[in-house]
N, C-alpha and C. Protein backbone atom coordinates (compact mmCIF):
# COMPACT_ATOMS: atom_id res chain seq x y z
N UNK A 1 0.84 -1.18 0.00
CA UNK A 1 0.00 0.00 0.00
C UNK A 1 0.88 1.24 0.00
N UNK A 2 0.18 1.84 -0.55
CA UNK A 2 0.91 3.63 -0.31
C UNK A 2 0.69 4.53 0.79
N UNK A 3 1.63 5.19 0.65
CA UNK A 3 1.15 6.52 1.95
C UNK A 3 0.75 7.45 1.34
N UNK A 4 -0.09 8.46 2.58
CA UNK A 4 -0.32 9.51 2.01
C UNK A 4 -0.37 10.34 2.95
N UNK A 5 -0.56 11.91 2.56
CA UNK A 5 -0.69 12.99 3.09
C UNK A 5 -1.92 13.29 3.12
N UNK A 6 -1.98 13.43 4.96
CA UNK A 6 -3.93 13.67 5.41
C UNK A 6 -3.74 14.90 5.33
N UNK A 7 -4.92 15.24 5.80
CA UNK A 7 -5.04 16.88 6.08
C UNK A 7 -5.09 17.72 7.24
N UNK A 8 -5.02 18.32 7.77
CA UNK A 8 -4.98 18.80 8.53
C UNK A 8 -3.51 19.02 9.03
N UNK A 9 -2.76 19.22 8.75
CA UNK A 9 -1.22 19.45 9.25
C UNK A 9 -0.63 18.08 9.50
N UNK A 10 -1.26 16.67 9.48
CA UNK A 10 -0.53 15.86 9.20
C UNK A 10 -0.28 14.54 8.49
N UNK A 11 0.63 14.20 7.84
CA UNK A 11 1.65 13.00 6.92
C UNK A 11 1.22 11.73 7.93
N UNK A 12 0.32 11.25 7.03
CA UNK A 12 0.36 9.69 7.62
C UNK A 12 1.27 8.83 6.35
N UNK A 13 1.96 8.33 6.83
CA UNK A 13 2.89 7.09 6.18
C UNK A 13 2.70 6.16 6.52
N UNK A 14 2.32 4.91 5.18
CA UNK A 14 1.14 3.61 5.28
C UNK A 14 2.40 2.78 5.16
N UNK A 15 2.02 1.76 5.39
CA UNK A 15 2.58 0.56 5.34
C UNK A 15 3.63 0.07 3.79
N UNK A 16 4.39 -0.20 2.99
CA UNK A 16 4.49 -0.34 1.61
C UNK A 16 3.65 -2.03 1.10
N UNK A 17 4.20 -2.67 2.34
CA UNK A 17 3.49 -3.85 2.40
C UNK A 17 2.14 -4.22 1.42
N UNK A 18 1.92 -4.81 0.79
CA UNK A 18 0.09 -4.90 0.34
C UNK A 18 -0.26 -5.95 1.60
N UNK A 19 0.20 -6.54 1.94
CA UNK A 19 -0.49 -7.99 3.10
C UNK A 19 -0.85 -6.62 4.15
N UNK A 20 0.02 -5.63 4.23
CA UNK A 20 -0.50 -4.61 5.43
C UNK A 20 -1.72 -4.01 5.55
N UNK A 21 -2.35 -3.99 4.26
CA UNK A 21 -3.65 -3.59 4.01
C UNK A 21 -3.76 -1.92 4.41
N UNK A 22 -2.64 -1.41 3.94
CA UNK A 22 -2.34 0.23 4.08
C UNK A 22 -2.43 0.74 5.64
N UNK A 23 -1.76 0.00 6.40
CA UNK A 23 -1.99 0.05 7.69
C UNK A 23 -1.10 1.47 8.10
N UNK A 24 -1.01 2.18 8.90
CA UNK A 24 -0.60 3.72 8.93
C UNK A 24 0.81 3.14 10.22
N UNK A 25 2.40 3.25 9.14
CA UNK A 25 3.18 3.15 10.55
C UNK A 25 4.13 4.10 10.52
N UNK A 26 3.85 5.47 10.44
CA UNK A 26 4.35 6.80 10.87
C UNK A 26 2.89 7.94 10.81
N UNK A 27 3.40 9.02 11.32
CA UNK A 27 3.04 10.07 11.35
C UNK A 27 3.80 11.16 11.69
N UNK A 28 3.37 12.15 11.08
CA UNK A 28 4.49 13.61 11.03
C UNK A 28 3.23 14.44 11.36
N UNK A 29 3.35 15.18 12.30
CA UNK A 29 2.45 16.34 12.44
C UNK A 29 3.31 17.67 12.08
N UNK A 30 2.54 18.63 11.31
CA UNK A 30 3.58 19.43 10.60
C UNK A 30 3.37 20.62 11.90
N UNK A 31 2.72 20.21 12.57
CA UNK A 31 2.73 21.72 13.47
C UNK A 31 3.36 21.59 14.73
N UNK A 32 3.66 20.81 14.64
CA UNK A 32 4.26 20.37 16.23
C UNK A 32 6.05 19.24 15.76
N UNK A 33 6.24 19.05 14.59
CA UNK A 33 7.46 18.60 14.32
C UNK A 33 7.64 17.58 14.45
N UNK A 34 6.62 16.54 15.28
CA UNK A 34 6.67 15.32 15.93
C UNK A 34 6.32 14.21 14.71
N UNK A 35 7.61 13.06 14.65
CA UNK A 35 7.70 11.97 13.32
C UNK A 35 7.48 10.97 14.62
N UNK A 36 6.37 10.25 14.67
CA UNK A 36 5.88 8.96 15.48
C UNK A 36 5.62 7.90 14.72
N UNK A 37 6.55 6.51 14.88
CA UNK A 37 6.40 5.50 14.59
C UNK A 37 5.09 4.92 15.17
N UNK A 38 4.14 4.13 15.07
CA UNK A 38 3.26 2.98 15.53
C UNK A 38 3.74 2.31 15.87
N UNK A 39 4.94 1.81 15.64
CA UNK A 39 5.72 0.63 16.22
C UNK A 39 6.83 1.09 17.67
N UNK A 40 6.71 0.88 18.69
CA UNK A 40 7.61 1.58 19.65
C UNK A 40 8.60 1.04 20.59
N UNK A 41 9.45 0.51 20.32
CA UNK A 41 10.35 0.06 21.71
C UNK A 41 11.14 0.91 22.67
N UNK A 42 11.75 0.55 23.63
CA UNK A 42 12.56 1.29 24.38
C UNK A 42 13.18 2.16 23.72
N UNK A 43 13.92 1.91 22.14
CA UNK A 43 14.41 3.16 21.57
C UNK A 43 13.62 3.99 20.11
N UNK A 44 13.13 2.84 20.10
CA UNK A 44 12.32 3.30 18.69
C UNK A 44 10.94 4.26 19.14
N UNK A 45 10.90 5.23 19.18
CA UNK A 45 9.79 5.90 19.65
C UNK A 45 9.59 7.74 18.76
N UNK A 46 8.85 8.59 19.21
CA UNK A 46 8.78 9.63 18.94
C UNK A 46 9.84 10.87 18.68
N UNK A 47 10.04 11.55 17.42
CA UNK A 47 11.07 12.19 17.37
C UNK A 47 10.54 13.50 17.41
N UNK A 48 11.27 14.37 17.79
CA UNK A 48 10.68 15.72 17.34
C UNK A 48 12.35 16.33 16.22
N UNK A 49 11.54 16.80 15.12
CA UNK A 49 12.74 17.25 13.95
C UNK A 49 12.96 18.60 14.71
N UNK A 50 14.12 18.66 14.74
CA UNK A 50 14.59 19.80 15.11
C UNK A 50 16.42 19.82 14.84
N UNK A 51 16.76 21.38 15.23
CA UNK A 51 18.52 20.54 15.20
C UNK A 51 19.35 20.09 15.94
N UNK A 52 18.46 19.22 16.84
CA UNK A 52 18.92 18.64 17.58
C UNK A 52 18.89 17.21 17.02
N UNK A 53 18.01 17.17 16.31
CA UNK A 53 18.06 15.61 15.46
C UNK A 53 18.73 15.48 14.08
N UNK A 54 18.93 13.98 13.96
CA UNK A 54 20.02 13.60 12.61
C UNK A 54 19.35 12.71 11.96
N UNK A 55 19.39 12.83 10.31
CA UNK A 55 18.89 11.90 9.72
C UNK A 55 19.85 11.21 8.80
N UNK A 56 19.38 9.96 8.20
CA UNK A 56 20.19 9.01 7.65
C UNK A 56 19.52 8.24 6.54
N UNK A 57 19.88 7.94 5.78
CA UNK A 57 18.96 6.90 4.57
C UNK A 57 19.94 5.50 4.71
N UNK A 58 18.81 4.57 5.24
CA UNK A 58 19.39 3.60 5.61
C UNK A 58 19.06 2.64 4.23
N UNK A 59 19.94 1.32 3.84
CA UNK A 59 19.10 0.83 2.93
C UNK A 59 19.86 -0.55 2.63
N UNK A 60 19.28 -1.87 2.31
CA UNK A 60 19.84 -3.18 2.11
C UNK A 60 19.21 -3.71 1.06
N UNK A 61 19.36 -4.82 0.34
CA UNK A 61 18.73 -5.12 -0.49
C UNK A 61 17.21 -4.97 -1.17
N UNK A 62 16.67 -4.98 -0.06
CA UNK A 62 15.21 -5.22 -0.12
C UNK A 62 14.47 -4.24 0.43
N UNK A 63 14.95 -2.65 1.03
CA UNK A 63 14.66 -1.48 1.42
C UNK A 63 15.49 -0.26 1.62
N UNK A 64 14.82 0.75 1.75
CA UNK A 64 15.42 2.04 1.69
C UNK A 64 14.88 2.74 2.53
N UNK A 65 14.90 3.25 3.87
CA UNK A 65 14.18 3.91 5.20
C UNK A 65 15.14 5.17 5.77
N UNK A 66 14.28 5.91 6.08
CA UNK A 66 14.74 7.34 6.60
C UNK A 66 14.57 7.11 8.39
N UNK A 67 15.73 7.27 8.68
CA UNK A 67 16.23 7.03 10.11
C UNK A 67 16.46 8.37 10.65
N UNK A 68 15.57 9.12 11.81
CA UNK A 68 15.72 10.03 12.29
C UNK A 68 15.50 9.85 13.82
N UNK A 69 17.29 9.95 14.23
CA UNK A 69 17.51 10.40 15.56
C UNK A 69 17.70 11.30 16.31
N UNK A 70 17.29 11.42 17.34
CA UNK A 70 17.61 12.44 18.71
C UNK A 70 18.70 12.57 19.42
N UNK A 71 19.21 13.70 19.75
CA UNK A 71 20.59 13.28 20.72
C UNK A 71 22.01 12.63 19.61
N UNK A 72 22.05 11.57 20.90
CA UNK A 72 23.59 10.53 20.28
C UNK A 72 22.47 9.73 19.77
N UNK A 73 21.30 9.70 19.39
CA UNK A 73 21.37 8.55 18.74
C UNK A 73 20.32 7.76 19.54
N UNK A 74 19.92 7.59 20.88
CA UNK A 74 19.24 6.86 21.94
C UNK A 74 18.08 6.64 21.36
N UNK A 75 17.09 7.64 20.99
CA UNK A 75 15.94 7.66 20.06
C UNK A 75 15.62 8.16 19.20
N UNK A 76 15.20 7.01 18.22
CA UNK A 76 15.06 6.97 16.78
C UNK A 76 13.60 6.81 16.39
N UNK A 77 13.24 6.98 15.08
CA UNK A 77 12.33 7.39 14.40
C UNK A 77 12.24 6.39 12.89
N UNK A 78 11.81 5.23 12.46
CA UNK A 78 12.32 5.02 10.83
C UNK A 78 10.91 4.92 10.28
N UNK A 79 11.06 5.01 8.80
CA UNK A 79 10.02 5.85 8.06
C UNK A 79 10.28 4.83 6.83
N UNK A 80 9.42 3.71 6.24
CA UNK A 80 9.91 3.20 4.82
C UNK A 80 9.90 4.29 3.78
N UNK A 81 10.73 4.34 2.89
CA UNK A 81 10.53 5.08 1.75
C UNK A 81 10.32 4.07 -0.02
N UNK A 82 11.24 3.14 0.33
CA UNK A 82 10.86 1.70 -1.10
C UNK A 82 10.94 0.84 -0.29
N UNK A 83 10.49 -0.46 -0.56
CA UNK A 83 10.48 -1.54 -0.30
C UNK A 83 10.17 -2.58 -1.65
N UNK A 84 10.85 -3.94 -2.10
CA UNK A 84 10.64 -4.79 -3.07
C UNK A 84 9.79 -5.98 -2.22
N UNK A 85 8.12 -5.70 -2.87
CA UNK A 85 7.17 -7.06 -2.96
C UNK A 85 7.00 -7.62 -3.80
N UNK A 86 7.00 -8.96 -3.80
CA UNK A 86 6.66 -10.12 -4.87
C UNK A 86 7.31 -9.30 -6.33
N UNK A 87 9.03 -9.26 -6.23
CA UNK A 87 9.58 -8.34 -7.16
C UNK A 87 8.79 -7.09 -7.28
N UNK A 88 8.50 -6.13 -7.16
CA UNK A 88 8.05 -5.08 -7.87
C UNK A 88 8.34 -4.13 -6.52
N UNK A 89 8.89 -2.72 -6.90
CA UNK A 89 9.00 -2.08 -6.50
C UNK A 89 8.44 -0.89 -5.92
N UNK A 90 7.99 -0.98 -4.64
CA UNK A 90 6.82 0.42 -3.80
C UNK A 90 7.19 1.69 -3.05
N UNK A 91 6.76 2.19 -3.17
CA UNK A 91 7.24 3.13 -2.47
C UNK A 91 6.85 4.15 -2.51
N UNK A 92 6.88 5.52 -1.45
CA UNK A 92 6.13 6.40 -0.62
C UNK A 92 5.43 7.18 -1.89
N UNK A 93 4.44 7.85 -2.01
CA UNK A 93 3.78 8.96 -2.73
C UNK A 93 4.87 10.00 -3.21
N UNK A 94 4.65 10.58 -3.88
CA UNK A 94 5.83 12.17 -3.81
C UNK A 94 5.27 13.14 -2.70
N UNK A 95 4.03 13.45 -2.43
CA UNK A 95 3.97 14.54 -1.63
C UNK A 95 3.93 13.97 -0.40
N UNK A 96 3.98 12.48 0.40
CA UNK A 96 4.69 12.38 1.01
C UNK A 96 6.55 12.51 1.30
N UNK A 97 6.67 11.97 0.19
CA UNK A 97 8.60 12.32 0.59
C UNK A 97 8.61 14.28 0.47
N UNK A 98 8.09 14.35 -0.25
CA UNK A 98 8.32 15.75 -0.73
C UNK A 98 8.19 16.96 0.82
N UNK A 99 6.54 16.32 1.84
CA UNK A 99 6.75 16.75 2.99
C UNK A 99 7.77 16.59 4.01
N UNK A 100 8.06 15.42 3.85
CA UNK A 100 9.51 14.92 4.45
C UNK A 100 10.46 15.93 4.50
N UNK A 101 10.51 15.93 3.50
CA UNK A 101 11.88 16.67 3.06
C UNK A 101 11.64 17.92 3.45
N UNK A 102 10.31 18.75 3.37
CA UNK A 102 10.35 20.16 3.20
C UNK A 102 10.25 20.48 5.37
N UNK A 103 9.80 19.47 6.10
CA UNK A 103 9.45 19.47 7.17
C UNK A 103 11.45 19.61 7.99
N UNK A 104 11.91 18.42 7.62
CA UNK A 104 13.54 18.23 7.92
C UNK A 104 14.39 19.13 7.67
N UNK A 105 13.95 20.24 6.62
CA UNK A 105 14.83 21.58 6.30
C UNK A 105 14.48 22.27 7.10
N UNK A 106 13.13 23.06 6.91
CA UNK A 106 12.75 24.21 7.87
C UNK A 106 13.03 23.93 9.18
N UNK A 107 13.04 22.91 10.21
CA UNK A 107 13.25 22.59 11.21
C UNK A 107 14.59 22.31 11.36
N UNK A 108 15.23 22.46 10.37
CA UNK A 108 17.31 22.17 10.48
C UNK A 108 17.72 21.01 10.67
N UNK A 109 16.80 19.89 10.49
CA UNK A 109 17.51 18.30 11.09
C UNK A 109 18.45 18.50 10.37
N UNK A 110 19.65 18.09 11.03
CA UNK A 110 21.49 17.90 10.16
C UNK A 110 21.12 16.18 9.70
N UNK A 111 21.82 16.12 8.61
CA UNK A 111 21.90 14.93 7.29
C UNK A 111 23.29 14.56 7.77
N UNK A 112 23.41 13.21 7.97
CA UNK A 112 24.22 12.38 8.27
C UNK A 112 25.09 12.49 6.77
N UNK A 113 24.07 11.88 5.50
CA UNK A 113 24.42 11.53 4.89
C UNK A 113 23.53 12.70 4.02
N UNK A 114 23.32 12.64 2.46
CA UNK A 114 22.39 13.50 1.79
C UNK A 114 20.71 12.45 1.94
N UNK A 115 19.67 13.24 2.69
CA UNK A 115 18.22 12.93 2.53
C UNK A 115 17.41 13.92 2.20
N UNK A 116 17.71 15.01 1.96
CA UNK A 116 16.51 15.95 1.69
C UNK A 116 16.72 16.23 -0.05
N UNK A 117 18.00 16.24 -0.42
CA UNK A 117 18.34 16.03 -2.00
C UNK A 117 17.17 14.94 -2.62
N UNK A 118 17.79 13.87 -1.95
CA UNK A 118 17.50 12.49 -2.89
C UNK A 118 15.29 12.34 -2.37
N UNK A 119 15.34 12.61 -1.28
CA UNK A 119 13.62 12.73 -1.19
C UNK A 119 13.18 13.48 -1.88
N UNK A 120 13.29 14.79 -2.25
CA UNK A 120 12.94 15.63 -3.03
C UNK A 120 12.72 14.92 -4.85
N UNK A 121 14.52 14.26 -4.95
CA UNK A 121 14.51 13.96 -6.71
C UNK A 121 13.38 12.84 -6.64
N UNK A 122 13.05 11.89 -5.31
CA UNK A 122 12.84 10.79 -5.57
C UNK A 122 10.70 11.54 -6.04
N UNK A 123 10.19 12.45 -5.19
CA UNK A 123 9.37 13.40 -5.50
C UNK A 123 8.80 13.53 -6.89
N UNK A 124 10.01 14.59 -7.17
CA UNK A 124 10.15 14.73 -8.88
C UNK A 124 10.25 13.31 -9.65
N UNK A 125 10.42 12.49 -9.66
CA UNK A 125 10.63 11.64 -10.42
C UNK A 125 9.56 10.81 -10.49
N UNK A 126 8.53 10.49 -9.27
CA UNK A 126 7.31 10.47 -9.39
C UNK A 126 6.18 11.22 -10.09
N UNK A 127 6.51 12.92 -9.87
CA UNK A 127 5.76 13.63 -10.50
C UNK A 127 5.60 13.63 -11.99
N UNK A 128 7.23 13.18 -12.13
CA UNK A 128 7.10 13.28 -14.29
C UNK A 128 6.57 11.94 -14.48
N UNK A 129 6.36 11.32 -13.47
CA UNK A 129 5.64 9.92 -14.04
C UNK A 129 6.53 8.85 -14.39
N UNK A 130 7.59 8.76 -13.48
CA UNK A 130 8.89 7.72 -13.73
C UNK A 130 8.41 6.56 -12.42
N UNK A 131 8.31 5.40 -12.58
CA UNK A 131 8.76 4.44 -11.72
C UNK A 131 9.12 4.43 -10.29
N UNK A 132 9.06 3.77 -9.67
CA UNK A 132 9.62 3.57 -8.75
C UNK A 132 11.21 3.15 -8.59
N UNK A 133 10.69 2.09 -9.37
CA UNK A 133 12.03 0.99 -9.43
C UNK A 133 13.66 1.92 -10.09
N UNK A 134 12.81 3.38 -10.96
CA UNK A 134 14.23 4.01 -11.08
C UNK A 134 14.24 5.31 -10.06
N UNK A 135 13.50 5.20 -9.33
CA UNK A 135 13.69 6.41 -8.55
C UNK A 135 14.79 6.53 -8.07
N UNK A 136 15.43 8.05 -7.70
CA UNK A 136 16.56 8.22 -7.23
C UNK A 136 17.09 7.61 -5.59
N UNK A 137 16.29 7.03 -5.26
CA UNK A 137 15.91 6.63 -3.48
C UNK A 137 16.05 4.89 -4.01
N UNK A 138 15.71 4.78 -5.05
CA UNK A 138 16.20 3.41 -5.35
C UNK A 138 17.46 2.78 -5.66
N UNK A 139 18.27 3.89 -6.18
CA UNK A 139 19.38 3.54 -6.08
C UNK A 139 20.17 3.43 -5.10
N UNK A 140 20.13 3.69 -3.76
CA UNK A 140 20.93 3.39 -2.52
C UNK A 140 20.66 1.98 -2.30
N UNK A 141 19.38 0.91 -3.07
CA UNK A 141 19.16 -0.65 -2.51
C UNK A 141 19.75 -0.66 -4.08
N UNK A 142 19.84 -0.38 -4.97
CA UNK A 142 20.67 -1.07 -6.41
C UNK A 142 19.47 -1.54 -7.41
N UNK A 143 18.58 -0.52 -7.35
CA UNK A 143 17.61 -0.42 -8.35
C UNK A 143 17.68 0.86 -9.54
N UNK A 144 17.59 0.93 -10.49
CA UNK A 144 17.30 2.05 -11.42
C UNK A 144 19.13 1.95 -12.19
N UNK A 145 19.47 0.75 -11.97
CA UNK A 145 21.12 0.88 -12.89
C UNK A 145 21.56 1.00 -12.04
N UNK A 146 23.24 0.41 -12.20
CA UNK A 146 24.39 1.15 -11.68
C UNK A 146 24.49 0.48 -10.78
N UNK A 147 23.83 0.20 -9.95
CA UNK A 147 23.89 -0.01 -8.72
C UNK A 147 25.06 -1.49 -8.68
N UNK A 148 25.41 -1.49 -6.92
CA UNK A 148 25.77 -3.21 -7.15
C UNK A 148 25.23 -4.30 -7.00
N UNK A 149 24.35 -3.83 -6.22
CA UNK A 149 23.39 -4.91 -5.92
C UNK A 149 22.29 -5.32 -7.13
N UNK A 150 22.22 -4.47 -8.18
CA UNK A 150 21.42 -4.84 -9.21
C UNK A 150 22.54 -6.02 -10.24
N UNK A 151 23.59 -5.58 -10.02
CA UNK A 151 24.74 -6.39 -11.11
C UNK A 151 24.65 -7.79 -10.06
N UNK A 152 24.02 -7.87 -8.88
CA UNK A 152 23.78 -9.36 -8.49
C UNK A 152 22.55 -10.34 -8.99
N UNK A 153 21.50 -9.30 -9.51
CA UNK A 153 20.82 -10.13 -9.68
C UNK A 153 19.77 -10.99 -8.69
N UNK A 154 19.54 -12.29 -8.90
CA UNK A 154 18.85 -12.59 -7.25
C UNK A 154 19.73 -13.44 -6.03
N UNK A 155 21.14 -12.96 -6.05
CA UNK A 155 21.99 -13.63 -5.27
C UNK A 155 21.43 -13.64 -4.02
């Protein structure tokens, strides 16, 4: 399933899963800064974006997730952005990543690595009506060329 952007000031982010049946496992409230997982453990819990928090694009074969921590790090925040089901490639709406991105600037979260670039292209690249599978957010798991993990194949 896809995510989407509710109304009222806030980003619900669905499940990518289809077995999830678009089940909602983030939320961003744009007025209050707060990125809340549904899922919560001792560290995995509520972030507030600010610059006090750091983000990261985490990603392995089979996904690509936006990791936003607090502090050193103690509590974290992750957000799917692609995921590969039954081969085919899913992943977030554009005006979800696109809020992402525009929420993590104005509020100054510092980028570990580059995430507000590549959410943004991955955005645009939805908007002109490109794929998933070449989105620019796909290439950190080795989708859309180039990649190495695509030169594996189904190793």
């Amino acid at each position: 399933m896809s995510s989407t952007a509710g109304s009222g000031g806030v980003v619900t982010v669905r499940a990518l899963d289809p077995a999830a049946r678009g089940a909602v496992v983030a939320r961003l409230d744009r007025g209050t800064g707060v990125l809340e997982p549904t899922r919560r453990s001792l560290r995995n819990g509520a972030v507030r974006l600010s610059a006090r928090a750091a983000a990261v694009l985490t990603s392995d074969k089979r996904r690509t997730e936006l990791m936003v921590a607090r502090g050193m790090g103690w509590k974290y925040a992750i957000v799917p952005l692609i995921e590969i089901h039954d081969g085919a490639a899913v992943g977030v709406p554009s005006d979800v990543a696109r809020a992402l991105a525009d929420e993590m600037e104005s509020r100054g979260v510092k980028e570990t690595t580059a995430v507000i670039a590549p959410l943004r292209a991955h955005a645009d690249h939805l908007d002109a009506g490109g794929p998933v599978a070449s989105s620019p957010l796909g290439r950190y798991m080795g989708l859309g060329g180039g990649g190495i993990i695509s030169s594996l194949g189904g190793f």
